[in-house]
Protein backbone atom coordinates (compact mmCIF):
# COMPACT_ATOMS: atom_id res chain seq x y z
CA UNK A 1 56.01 -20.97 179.17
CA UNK A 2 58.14 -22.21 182.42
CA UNK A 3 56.98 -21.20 186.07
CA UNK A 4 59.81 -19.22 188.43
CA UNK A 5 60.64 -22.42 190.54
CA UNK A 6 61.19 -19.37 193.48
CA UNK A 7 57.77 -18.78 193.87
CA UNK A 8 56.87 -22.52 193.88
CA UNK A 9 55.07 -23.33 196.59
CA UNK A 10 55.20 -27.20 198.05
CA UNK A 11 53.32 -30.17 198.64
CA UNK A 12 54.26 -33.52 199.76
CA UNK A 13 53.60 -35.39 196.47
CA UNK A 14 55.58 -32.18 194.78
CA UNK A 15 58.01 -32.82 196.97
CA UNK A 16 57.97 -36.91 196.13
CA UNK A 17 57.46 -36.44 192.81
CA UNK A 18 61.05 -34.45 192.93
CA UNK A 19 62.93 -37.27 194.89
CA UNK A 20 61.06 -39.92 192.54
CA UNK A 21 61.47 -37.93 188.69
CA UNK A 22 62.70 -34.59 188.49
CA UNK A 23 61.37 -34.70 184.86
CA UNK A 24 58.19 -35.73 185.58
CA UNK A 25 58.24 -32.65 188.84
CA UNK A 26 59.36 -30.49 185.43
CA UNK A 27 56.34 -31.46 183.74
CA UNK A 28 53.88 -31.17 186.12
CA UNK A 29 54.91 -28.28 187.82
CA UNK A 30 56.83 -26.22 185.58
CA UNK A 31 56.44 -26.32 182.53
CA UNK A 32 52.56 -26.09 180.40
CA UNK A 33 51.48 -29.05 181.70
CA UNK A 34 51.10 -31.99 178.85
CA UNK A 35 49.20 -34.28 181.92
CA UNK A 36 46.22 -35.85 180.98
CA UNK A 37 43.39 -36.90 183.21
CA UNK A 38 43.49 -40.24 183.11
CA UNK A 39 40.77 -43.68 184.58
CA UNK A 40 42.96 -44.15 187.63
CA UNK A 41 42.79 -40.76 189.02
CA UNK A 42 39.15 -40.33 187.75
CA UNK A 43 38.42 -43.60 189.77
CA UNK A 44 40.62 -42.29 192.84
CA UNK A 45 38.78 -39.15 192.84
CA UNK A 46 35.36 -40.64 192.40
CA UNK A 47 36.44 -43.04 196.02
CA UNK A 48 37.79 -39.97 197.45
CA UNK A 49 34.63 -37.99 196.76
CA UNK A 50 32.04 -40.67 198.39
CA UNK A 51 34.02 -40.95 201.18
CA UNK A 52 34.28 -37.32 201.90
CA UNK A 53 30.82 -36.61 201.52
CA UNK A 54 30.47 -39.52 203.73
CA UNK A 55 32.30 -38.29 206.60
CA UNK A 56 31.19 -34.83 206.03
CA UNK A 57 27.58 -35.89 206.65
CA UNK A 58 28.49 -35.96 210.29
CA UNK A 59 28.01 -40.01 210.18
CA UNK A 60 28.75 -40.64 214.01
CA UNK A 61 27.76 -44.43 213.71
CA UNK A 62 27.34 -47.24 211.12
CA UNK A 63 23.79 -46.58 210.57
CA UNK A 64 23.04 -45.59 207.37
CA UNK A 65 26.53 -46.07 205.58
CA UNK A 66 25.15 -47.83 202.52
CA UNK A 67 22.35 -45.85 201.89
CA UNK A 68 24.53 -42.91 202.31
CA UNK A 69 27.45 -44.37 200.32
CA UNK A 70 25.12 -45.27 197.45
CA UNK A 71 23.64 -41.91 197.58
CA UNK A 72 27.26 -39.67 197.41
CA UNK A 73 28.09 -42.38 194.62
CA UNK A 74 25.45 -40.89 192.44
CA UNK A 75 26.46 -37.13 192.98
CA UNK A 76 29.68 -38.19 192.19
CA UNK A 77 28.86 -40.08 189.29
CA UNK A 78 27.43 -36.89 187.69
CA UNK A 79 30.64 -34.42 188.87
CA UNK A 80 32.82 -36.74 187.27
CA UNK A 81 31.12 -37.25 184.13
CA UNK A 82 31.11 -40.84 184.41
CA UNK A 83 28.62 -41.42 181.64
CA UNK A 84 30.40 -39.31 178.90
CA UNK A 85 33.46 -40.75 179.64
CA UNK A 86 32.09 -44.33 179.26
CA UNK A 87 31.14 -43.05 176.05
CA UNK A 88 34.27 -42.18 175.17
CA UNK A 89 35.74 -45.14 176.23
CA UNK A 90 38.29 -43.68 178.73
CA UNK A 91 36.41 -45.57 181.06
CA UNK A 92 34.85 -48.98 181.37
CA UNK A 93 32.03 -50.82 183.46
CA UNK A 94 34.56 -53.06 185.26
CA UNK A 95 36.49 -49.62 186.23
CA UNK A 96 32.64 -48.39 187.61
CA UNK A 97 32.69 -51.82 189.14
CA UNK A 98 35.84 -51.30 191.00
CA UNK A 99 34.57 -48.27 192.66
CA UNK A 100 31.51 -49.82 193.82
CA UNK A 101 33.73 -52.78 195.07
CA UNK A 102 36.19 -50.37 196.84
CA UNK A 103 33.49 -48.56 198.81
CA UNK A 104 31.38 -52.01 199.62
CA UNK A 105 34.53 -53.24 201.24
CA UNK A 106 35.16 -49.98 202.96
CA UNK A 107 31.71 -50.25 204.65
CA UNK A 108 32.23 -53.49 205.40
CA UNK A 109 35.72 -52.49 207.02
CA UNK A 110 33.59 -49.20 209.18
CA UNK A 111 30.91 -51.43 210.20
CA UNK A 112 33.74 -54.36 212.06
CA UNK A 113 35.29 -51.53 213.85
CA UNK A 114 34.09 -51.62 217.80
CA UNK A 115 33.71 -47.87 218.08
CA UNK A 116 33.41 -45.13 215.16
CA UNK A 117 36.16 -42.85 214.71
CA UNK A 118 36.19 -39.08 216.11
CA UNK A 119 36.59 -37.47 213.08
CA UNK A 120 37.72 -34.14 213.74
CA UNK A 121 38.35 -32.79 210.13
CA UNK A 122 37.42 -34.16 206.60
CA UNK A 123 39.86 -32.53 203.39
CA UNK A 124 40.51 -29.81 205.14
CA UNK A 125 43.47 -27.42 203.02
CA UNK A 126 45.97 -25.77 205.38
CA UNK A 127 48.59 -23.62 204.52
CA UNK A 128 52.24 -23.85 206.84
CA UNK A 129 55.94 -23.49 205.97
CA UNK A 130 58.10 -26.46 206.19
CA UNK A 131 61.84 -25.95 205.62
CA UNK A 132 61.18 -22.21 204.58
CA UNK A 133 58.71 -23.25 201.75
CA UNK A 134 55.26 -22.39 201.72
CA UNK A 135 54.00 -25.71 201.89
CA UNK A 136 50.07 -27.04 201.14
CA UNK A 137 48.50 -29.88 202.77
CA UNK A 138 45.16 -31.98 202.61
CA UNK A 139 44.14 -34.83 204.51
CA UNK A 140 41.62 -36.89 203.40
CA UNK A 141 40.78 -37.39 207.33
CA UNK A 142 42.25 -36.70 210.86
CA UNK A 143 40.43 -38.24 213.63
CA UNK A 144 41.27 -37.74 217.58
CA UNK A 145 41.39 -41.19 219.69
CA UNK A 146 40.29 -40.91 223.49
CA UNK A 147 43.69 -40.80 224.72
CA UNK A 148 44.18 -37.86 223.27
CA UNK A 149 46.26 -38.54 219.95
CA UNK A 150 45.79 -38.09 216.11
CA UNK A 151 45.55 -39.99 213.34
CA UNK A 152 45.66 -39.22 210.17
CA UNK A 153 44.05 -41.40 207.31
CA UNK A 154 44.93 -41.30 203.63
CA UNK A 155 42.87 -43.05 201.09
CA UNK A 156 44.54 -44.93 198.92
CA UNK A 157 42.89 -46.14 195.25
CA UNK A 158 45.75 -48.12 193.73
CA UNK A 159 47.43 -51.17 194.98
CA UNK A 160 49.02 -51.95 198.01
CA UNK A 161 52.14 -50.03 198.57
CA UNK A 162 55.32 -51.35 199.53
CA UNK A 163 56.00 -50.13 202.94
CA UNK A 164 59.52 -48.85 201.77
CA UNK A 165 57.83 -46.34 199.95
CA UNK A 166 55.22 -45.55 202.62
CA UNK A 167 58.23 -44.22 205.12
CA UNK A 168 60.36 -42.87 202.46
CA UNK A 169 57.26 -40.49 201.67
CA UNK A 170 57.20 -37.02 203.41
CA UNK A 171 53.56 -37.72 202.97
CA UNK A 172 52.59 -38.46 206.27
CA UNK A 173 55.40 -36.42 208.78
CA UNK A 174 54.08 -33.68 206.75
CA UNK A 175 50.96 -34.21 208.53
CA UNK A 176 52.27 -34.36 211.71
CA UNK A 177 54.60 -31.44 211.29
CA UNK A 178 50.85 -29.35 210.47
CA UNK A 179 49.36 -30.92 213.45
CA UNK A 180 52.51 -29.92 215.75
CA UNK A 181 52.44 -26.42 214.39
CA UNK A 182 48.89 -25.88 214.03
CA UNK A 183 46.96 -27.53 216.85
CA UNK A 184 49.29 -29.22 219.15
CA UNK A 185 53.06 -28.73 219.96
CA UNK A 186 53.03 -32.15 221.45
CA UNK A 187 50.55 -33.97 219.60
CA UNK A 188 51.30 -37.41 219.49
CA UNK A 189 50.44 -38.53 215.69
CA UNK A 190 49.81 -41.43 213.92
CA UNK A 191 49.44 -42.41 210.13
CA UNK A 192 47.75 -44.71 208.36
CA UNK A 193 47.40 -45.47 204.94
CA UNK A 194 43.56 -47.34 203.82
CA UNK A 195 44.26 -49.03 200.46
CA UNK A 196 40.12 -49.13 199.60
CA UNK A 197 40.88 -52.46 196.99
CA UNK A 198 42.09 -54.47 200.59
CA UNK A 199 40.78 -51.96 203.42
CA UNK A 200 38.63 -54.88 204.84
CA UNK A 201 42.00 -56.75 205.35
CA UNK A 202 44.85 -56.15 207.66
CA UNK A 203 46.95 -56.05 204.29
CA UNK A 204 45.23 -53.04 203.11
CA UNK A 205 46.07 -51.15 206.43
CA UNK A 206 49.25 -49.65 206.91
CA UNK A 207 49.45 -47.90 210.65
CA UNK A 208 52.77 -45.69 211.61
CA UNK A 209 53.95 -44.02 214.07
CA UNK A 210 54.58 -39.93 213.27
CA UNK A 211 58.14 -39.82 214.86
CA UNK A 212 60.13 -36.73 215.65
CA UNK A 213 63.19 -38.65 212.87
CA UNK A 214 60.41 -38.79 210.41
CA UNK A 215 59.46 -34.90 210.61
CA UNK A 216 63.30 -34.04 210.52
CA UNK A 217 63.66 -35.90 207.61
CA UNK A 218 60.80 -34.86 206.05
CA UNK A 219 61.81 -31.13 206.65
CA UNK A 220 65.53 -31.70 205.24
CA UNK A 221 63.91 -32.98 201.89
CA UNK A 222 61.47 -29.56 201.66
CA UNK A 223 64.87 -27.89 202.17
CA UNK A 224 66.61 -29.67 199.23
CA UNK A 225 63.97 -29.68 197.05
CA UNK A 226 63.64 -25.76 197.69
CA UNK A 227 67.37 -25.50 197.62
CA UNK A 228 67.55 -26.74 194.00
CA UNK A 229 64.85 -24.79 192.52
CA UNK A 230 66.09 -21.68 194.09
CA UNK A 231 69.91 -22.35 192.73
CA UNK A 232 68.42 -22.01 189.26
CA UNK A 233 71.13 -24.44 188.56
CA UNK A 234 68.72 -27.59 188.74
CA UNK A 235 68.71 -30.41 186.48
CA UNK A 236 65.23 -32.29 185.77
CA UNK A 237 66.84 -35.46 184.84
CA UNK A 238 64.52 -38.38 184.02
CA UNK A 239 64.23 -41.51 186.60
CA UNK A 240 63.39 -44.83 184.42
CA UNK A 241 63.48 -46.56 187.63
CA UNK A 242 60.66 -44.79 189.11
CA UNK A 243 57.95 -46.53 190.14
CA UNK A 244 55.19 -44.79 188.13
CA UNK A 245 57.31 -44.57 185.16
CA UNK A 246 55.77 -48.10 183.10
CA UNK A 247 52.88 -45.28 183.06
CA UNK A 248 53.37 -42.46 183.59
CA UNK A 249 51.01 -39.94 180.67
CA UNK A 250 54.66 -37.76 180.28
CA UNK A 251 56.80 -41.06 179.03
CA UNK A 252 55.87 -40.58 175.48
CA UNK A 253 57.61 -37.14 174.90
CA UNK A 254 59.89 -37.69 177.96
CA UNK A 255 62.47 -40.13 175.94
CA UNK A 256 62.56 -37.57 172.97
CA UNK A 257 62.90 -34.68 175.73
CA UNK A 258 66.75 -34.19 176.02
CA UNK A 259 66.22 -31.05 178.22
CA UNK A 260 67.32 -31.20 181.55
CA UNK A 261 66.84 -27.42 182.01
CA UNK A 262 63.31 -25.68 181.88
């Protein structure tokens, strides 16, 4: 049973996952989804989780962040289920390993800053409209610098992106548009990306500047991408090219899907 693409509401990875595969935006979004958990985004979510609870805790210093970290870890081994699926084999000890690994290094990166961030907000789900879509956003963190302006963080699980596809992402000016709307009309905004695997490395850091280019930009693509599914004339082509594609869950019935309609 397909979804009215009208009454979609937005995201930015809805609205990357359009510009990347409009198949793979079909499946997820509009169709009766065939998406399968799978280890990465367990693992992602695991990091995510720890982290959150982390900052949540009201941590104002680097006391404690190990104790902490190992404590979250546990919770969060029991919300995921990470003994059942070990079981099951969907995943392994070196995957439980890599966690562990990502946060070690992430404490490691906290502890060499000079001062601790002002975290200001932790996950926190807002609701704005961008390009006449009702769009939803959640940063993993936001935190306020003394001089007065934002920056938002967003963990990152996987390996280092290519910085390409950093600033082609609405990911971040989508942040910055909420900000602007929401707290600040002239909030001066920043973005950076923490790849956990590297974060104790200048590698695994990608900083940007929120420009006002990048939140025009960002707005025109939340006006195509709602332009399209409002036509009722949009094709969901596949993308082989894209860069999740090698494996992505959908690729199996994709190449027999000949549909480019809902």
């Amino acid at each position: 049973m397909a979804k009215d693409p009208k009454t979609l509401t937005l995201s930015p990875t809805k609205v990357d996952t359009f510009f990347g595969c409009r198949r793979l935006f079909k499946y997820r979004y509009l169709v009766d989804s065939k998406f399968v958990d799978n280890k990465y985004f367990v693992i992602g979510n695991i990091a995510h989780k720890v982290l959150e609870e982390c900052h949540k805790a009201g941590m104002s210093s680097k006391v404690n962040w190990k104790r902490d970290a190992a404590h979250f870890f546990k919770q969060a081994y029991a919300t995921y289920k990470v003994k059942d699926k070990l079981c099951s084999g969907m995943l392994e000890n070196s995957d439980v390993k890599n966690i562990k690994g990502m946060l070690k290094k992430y404490i490691t990166y906290v502890e060499s800053l000079d001062e601790f961030p002002n975290v200001v907000s932790v996950e926190k789900l807002a609701k704005i409209s961008i390009g006449g879509s009702v769009v939803w956003l959640k940063s993993d963190r936001v935190d306020k610098s003394s001089d007065g302006s934002y920056m938002v963080i967003d963990y990152k699980s996987g390996s280092v992106g290519k910085k390409k596809d950093e600033l082609a992402s609405v990911q971040l000016p989508s942040y910055g548009i909420w900000l602007r709307k929401s707290v600040d009309p002239d909030a001066h905004v920043y973005g950076t990306y923490l790849y956990l695997k590297e974060v104790d490395t200048k590698r695994g850091r990608h900083t940007y500047e929120i420009t006002e280019d990048m939140m025009e930009e960002a707005e025109q693509k939340y006006v195509e991408v709602k332009s399209n599914l409002d036509s009722g004339k949009c094709k969901y082509t596949q993308n082989f090219d894209y860069k999740y594609c090698f494996f992505c869950d959908s690729k199996s019935y994709c190449v027999k899907d000949t549909r480019d309609d809902l």
